[in-house]
PDB file of N, CA and C in Angstrom:
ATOM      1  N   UNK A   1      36.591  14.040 -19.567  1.00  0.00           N
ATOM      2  CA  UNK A   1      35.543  13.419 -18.791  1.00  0.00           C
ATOM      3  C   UNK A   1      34.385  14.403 -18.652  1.00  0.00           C
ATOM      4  N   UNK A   2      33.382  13.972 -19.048  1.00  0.00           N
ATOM      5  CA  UNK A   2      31.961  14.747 -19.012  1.00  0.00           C
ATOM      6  C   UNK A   2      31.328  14.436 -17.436  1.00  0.00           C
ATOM      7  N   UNK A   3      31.595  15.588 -16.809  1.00  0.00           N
ATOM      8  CA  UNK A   3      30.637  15.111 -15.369  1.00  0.00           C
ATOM      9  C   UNK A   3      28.962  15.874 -15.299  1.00  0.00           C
ATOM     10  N   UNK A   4      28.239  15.384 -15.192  1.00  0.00           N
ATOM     11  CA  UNK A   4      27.159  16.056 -14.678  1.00  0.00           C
ATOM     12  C   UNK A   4      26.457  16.263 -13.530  1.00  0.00           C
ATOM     13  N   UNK A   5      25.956  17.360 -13.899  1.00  0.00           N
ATOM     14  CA  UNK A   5      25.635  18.177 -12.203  1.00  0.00           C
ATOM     15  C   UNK A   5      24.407  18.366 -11.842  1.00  0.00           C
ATOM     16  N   UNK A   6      23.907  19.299 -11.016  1.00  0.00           N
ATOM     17  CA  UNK A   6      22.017  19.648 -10.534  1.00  0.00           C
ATOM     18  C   UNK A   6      22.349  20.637 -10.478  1.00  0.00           C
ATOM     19  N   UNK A   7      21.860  22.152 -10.192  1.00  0.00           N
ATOM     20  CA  UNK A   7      21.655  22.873  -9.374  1.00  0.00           C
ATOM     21  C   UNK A   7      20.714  22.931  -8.592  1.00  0.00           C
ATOM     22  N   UNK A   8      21.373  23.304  -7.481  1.00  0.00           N
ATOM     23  CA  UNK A   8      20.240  23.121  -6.223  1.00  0.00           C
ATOM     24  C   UNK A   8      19.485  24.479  -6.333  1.00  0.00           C
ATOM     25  N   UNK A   9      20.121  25.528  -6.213  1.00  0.00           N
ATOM     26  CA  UNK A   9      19.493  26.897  -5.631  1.00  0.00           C
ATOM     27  C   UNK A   9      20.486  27.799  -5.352  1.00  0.00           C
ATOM     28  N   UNK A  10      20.233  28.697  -5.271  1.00  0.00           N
ATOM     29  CA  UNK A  10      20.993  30.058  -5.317  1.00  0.00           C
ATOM     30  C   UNK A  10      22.416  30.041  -3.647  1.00  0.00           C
ATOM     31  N   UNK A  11      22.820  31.000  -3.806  1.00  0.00           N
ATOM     32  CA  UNK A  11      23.576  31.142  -2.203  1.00  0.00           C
ATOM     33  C   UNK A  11      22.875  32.627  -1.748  1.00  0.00           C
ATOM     34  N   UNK A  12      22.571  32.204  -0.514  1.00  0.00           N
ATOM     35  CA  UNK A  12      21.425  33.494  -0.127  1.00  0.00           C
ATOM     36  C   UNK A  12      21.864  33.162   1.293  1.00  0.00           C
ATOM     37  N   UNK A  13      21.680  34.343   1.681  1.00  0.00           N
ATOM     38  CA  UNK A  13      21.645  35.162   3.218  1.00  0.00           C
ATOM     39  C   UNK A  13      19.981  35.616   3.515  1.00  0.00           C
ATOM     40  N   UNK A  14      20.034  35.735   4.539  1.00  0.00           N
ATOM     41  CA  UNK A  14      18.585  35.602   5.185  1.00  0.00           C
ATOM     42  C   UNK A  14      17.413  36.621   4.945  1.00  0.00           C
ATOM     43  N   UNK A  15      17.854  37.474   4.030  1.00  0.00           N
ATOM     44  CA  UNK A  15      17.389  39.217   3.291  1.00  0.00           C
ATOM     45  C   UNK A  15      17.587  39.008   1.898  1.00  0.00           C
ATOM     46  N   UNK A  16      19.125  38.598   1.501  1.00  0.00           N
ATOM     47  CA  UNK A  16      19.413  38.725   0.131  1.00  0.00           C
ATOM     48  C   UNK A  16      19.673  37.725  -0.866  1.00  0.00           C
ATOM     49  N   UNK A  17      19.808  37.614  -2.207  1.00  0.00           N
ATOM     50  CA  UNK A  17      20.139  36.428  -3.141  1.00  0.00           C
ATOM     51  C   UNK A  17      20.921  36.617  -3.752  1.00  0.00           C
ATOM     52  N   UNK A  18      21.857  36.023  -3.850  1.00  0.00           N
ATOM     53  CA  UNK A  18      22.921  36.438  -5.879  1.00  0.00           C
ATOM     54  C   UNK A  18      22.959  35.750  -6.417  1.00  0.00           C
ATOM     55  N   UNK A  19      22.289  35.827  -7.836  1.00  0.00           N
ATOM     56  CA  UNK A  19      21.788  35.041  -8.252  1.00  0.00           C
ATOM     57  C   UNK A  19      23.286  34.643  -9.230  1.00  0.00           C
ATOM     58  N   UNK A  20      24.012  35.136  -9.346  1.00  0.00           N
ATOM     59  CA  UNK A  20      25.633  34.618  -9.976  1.00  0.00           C
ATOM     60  C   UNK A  20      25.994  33.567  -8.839  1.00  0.00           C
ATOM     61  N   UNK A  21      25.795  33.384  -7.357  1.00  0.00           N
ATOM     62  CA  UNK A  21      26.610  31.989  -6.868  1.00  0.00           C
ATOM     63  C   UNK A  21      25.450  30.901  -6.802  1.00  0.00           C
ATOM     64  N   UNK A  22      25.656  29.855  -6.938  1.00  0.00           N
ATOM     65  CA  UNK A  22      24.796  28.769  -7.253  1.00  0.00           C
ATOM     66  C   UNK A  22      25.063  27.565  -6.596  1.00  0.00           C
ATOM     67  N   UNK A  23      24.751  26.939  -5.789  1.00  0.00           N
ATOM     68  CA  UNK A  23      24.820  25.371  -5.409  1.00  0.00           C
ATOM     69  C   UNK A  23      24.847  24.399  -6.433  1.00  0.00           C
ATOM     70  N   UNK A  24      25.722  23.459  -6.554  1.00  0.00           N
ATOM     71  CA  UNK A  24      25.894  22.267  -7.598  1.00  0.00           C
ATOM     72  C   UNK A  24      25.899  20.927  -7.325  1.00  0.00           C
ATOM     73  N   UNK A  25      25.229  20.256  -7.008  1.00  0.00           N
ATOM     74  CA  UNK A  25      26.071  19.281  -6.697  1.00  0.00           C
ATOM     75  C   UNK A  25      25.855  17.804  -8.099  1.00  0.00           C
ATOM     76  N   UNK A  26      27.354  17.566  -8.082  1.00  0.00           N
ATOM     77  CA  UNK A  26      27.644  16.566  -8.950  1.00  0.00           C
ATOM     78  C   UNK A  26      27.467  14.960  -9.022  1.00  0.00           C
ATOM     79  N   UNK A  27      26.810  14.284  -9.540  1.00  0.00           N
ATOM     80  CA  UNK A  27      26.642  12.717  -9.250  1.00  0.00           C
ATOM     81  C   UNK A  27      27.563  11.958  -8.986  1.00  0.00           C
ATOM     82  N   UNK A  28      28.806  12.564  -9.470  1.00  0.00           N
ATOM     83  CA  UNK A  28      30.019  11.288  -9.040  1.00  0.00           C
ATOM     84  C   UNK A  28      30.967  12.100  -8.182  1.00  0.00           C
ATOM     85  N   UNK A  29      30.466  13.034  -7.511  1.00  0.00           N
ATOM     86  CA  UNK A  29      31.353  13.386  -6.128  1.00  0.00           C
ATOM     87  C   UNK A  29      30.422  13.191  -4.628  1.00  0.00           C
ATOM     88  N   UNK A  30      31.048  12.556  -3.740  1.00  0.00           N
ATOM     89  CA  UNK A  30      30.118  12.372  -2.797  1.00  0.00           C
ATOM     90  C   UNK A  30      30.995  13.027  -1.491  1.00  0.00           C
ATOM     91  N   UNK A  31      31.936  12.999  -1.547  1.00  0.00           N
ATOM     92  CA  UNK A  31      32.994  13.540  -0.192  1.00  0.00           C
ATOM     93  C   UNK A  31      33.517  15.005  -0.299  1.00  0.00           C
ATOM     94  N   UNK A  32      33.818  15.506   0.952  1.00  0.00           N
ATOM     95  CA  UNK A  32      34.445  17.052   0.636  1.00  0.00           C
ATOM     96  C   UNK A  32      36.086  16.716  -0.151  1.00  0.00           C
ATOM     97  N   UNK A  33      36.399  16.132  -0.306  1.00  0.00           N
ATOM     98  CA  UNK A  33      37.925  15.672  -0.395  1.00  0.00           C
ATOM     99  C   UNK A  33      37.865  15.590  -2.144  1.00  0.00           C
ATOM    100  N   UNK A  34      36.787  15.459  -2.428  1.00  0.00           N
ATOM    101  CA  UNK A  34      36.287  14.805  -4.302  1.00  0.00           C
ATOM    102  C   UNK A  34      35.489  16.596  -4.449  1.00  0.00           C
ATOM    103  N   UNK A  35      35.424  17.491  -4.073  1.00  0.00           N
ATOM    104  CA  UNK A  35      34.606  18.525  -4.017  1.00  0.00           C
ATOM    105  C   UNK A  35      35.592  19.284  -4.353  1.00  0.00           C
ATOM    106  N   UNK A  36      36.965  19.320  -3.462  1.00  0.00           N
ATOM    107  CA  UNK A  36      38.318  20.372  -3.262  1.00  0.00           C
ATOM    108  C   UNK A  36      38.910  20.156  -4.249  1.00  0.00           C
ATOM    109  N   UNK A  37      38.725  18.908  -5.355  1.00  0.00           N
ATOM    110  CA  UNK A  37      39.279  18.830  -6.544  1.00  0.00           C
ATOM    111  C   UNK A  37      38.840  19.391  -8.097  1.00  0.00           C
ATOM    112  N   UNK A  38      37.206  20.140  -7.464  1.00  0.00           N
ATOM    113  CA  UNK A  38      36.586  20.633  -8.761  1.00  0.00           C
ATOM    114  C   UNK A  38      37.221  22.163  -8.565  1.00  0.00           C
ATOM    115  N   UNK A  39      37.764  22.822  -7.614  1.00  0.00           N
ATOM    116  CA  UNK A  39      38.044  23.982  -7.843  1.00  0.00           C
ATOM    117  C   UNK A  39      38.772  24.456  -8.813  1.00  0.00           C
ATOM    118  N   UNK A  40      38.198  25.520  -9.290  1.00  0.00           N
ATOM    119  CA  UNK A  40      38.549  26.124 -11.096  1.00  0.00           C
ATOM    120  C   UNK A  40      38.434  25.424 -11.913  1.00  0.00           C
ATOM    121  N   UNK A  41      37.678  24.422 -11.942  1.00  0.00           N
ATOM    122  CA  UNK A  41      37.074  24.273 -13.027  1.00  0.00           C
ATOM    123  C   UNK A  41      36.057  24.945 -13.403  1.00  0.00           C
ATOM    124  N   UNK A  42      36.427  25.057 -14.877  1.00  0.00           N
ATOM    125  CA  UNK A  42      35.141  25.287 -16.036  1.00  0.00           C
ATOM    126  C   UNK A  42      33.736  24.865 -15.969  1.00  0.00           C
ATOM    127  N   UNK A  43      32.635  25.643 -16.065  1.00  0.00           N
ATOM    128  CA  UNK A  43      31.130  24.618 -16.092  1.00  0.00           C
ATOM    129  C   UNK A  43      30.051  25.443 -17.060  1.00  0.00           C
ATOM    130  N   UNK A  44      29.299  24.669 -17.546  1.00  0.00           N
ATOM    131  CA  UNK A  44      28.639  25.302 -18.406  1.00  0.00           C
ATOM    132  C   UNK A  44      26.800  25.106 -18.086  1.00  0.00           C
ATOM    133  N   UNK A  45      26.117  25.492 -18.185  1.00  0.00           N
ATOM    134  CA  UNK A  45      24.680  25.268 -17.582  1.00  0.00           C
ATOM    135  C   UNK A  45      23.866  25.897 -18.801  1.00  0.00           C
ATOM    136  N   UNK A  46      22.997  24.939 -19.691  1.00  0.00           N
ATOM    137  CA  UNK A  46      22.216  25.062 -20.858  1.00  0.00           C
ATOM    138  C   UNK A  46      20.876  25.362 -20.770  1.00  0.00           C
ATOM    139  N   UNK A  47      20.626  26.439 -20.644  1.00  0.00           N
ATOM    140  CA  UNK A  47      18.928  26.408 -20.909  1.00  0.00           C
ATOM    141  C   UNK A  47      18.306  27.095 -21.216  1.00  0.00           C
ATOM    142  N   UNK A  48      17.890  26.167 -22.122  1.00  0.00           N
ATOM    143  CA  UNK A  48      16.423  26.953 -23.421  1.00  0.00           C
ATOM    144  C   UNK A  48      17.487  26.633 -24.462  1.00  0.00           C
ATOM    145  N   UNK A  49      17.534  27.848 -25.160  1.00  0.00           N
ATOM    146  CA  UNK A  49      18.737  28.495 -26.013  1.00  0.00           C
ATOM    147  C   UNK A  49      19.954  28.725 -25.898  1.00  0.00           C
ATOM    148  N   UNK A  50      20.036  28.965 -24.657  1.00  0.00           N
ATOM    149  CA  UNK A  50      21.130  29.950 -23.743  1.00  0.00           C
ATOM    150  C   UNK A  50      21.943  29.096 -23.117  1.00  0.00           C
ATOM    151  N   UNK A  51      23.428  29.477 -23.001  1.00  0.00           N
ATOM    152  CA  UNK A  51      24.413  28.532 -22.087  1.00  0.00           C
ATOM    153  C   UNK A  51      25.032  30.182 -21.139  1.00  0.00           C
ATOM    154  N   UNK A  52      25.447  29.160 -19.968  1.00  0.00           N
ATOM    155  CA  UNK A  52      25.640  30.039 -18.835  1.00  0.00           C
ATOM    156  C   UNK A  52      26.915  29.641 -18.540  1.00  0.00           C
ATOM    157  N   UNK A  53      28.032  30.450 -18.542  1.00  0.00           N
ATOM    158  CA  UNK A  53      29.164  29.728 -18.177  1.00  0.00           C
ATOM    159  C   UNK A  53      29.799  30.238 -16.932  1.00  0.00           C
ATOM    160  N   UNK A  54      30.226  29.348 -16.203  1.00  0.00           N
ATOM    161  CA  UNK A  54      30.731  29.910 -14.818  1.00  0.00           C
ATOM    162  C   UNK A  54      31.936  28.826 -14.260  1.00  0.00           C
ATOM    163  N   UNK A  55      32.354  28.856 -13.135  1.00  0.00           N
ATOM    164  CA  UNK A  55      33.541  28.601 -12.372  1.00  0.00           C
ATOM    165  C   UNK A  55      33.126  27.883 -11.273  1.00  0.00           C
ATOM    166  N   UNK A  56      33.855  26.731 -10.784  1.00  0.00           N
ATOM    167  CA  UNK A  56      33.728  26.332  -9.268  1.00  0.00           C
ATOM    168  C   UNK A  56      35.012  26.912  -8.415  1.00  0.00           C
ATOM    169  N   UNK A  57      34.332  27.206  -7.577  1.00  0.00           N
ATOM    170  CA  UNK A  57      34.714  28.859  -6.368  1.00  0.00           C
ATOM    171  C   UNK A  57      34.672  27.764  -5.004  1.00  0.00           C
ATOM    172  N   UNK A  58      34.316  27.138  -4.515  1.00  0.00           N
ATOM    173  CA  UNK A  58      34.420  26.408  -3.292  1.00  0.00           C
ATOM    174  C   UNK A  58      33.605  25.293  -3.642  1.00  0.00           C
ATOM    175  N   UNK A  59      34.051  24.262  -2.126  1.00  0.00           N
ATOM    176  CA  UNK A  59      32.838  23.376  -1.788  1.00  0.00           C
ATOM    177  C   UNK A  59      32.413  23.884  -0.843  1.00  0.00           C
ATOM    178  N   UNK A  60      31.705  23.582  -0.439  1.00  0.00           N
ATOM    179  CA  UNK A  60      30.264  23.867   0.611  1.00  0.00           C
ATOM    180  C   UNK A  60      29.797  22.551   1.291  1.00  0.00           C
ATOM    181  N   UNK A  61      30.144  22.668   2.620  1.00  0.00           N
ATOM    182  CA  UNK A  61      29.235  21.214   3.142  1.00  0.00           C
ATOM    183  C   UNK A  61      30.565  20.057   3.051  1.00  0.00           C
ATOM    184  N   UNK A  62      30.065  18.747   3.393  1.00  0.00           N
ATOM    185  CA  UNK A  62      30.672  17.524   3.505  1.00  0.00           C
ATOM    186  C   UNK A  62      30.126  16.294   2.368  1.00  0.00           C
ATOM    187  N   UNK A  63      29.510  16.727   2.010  1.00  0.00           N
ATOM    188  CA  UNK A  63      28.757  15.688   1.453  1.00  0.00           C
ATOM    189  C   UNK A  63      28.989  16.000  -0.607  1.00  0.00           C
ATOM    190  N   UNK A  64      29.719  16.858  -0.949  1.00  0.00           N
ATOM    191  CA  UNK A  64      30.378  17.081  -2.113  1.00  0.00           C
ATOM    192  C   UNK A  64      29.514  18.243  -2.734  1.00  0.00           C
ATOM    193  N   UNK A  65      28.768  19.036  -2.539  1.00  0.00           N
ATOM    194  CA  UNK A  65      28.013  20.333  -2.956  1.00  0.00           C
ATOM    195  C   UNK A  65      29.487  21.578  -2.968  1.00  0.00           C
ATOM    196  N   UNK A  66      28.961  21.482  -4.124  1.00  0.00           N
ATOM    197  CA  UNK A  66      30.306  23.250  -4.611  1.00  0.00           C
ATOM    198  C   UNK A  66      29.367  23.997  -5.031  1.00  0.00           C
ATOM    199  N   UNK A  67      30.125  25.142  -4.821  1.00  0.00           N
ATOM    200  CA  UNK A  67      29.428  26.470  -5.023  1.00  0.00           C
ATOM    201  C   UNK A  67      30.141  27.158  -6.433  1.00  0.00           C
ATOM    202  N   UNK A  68      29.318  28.108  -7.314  1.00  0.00           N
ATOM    203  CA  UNK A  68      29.684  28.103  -8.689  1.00  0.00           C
ATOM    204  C   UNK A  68      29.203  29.531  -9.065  1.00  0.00           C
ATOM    205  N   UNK A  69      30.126  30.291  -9.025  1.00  0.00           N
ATOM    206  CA  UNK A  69      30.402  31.641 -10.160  1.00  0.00           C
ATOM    207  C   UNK A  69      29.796  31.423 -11.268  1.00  0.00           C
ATOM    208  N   UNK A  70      28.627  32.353 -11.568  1.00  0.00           N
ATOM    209  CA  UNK A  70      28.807  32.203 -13.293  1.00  0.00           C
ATOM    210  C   UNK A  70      28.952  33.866 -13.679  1.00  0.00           C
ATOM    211  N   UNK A  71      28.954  33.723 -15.204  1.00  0.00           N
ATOM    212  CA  UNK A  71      29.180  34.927 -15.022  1.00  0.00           C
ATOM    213  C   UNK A  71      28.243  35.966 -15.620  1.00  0.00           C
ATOM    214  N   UNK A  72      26.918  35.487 -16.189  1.00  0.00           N
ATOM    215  CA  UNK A  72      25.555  35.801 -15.684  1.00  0.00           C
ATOM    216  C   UNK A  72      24.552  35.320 -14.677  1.00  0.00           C
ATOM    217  N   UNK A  73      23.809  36.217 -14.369  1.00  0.00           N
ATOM    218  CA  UNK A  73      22.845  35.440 -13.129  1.00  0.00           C
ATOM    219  C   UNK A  73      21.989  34.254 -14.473  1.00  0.00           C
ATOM    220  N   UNK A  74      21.737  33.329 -13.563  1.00  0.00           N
ATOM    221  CA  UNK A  74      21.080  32.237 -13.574  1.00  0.00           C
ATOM    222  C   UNK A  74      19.677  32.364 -13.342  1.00  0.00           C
ATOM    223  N   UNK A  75      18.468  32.417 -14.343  1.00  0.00           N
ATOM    224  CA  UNK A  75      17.175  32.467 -14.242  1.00  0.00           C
ATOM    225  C   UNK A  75      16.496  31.792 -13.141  1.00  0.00           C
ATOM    226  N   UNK A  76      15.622  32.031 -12.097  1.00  0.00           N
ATOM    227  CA  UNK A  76      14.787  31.170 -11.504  1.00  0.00           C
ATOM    228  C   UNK A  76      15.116  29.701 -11.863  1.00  0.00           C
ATOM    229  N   UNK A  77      14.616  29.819 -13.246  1.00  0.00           N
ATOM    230  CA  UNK A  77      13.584  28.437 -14.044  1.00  0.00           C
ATOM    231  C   UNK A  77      14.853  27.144 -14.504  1.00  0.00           C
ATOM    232  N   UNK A  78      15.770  27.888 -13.969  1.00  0.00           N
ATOM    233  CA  UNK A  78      17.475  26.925 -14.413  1.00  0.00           C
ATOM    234  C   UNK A  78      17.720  26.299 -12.910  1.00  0.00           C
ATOM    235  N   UNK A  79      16.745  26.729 -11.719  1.00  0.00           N
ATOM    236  CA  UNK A  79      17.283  25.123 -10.494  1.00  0.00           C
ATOM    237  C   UNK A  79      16.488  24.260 -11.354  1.00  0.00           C
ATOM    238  N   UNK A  80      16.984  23.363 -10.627  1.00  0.00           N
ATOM    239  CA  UNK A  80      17.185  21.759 -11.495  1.00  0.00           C
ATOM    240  C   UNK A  80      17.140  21.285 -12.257  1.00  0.00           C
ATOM    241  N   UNK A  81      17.884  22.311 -13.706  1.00  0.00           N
ATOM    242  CA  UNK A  81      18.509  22.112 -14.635  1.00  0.00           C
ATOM    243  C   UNK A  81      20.118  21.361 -14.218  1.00  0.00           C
ATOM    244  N   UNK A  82      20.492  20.406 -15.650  1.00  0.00           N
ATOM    245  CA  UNK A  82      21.932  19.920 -15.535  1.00  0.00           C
ATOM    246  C   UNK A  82      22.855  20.763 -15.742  1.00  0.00           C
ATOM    247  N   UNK A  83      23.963  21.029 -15.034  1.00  0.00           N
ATOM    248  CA  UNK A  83      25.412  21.320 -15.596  1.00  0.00           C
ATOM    249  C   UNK A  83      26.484  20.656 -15.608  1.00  0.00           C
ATOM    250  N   UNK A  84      27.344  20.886 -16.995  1.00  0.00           N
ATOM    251  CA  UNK A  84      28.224  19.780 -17.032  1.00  0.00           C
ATOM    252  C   UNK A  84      29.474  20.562 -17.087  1.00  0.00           C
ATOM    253  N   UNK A  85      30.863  19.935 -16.676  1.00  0.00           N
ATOM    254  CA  UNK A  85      32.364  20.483 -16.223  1.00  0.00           C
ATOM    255  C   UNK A  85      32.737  20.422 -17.729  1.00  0.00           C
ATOM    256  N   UNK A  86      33.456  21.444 -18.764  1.00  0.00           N
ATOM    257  CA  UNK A  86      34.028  21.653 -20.189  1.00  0.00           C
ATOM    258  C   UNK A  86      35.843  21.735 -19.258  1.00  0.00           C
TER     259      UNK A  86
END
């Protein structure tokens, strides 16, 4: 099953950014309960040339937003680019 995703924006504290954890949220998860089921999965995020591959590490929130390891930082110019679950 091919799911696709958004990124929202980075995970940041009120000083700092890392740009390796990332907000996701997916079109066909809407509940925390559909969120707790993407953990460890695989994800891949394409752009330009370049693929970014990373991990879902938690959900975040109620409303189905997971948070996502990759395992390079993620350019600025890649929020609201798609990522899809391999």
């Amino acid at each position: 099953m091919d799911r696709l995703g958004l990124v929202l924006g980075y995970r940041r504290g009120l000083k700092t950014q890392n740009c390796r954890y990332v907000y996701v949220k997916f079109y066909d998860v809407a509940c925390f309960e559909d969120a707790c089921k993407l953990i460890g999965r695989r994800v891949v995020c394409i752009f330009g040339d370049k693929k970014f591959y990373g991990g879902v590490i938690r959900p975040h929130g109620k409303k189905g937003v997971v948070i996502v390891r990759f395992n390079k930082p993620l350019p600025g110019q890649a929020i609201g680019c798609s990522v899809n679950i391999i």
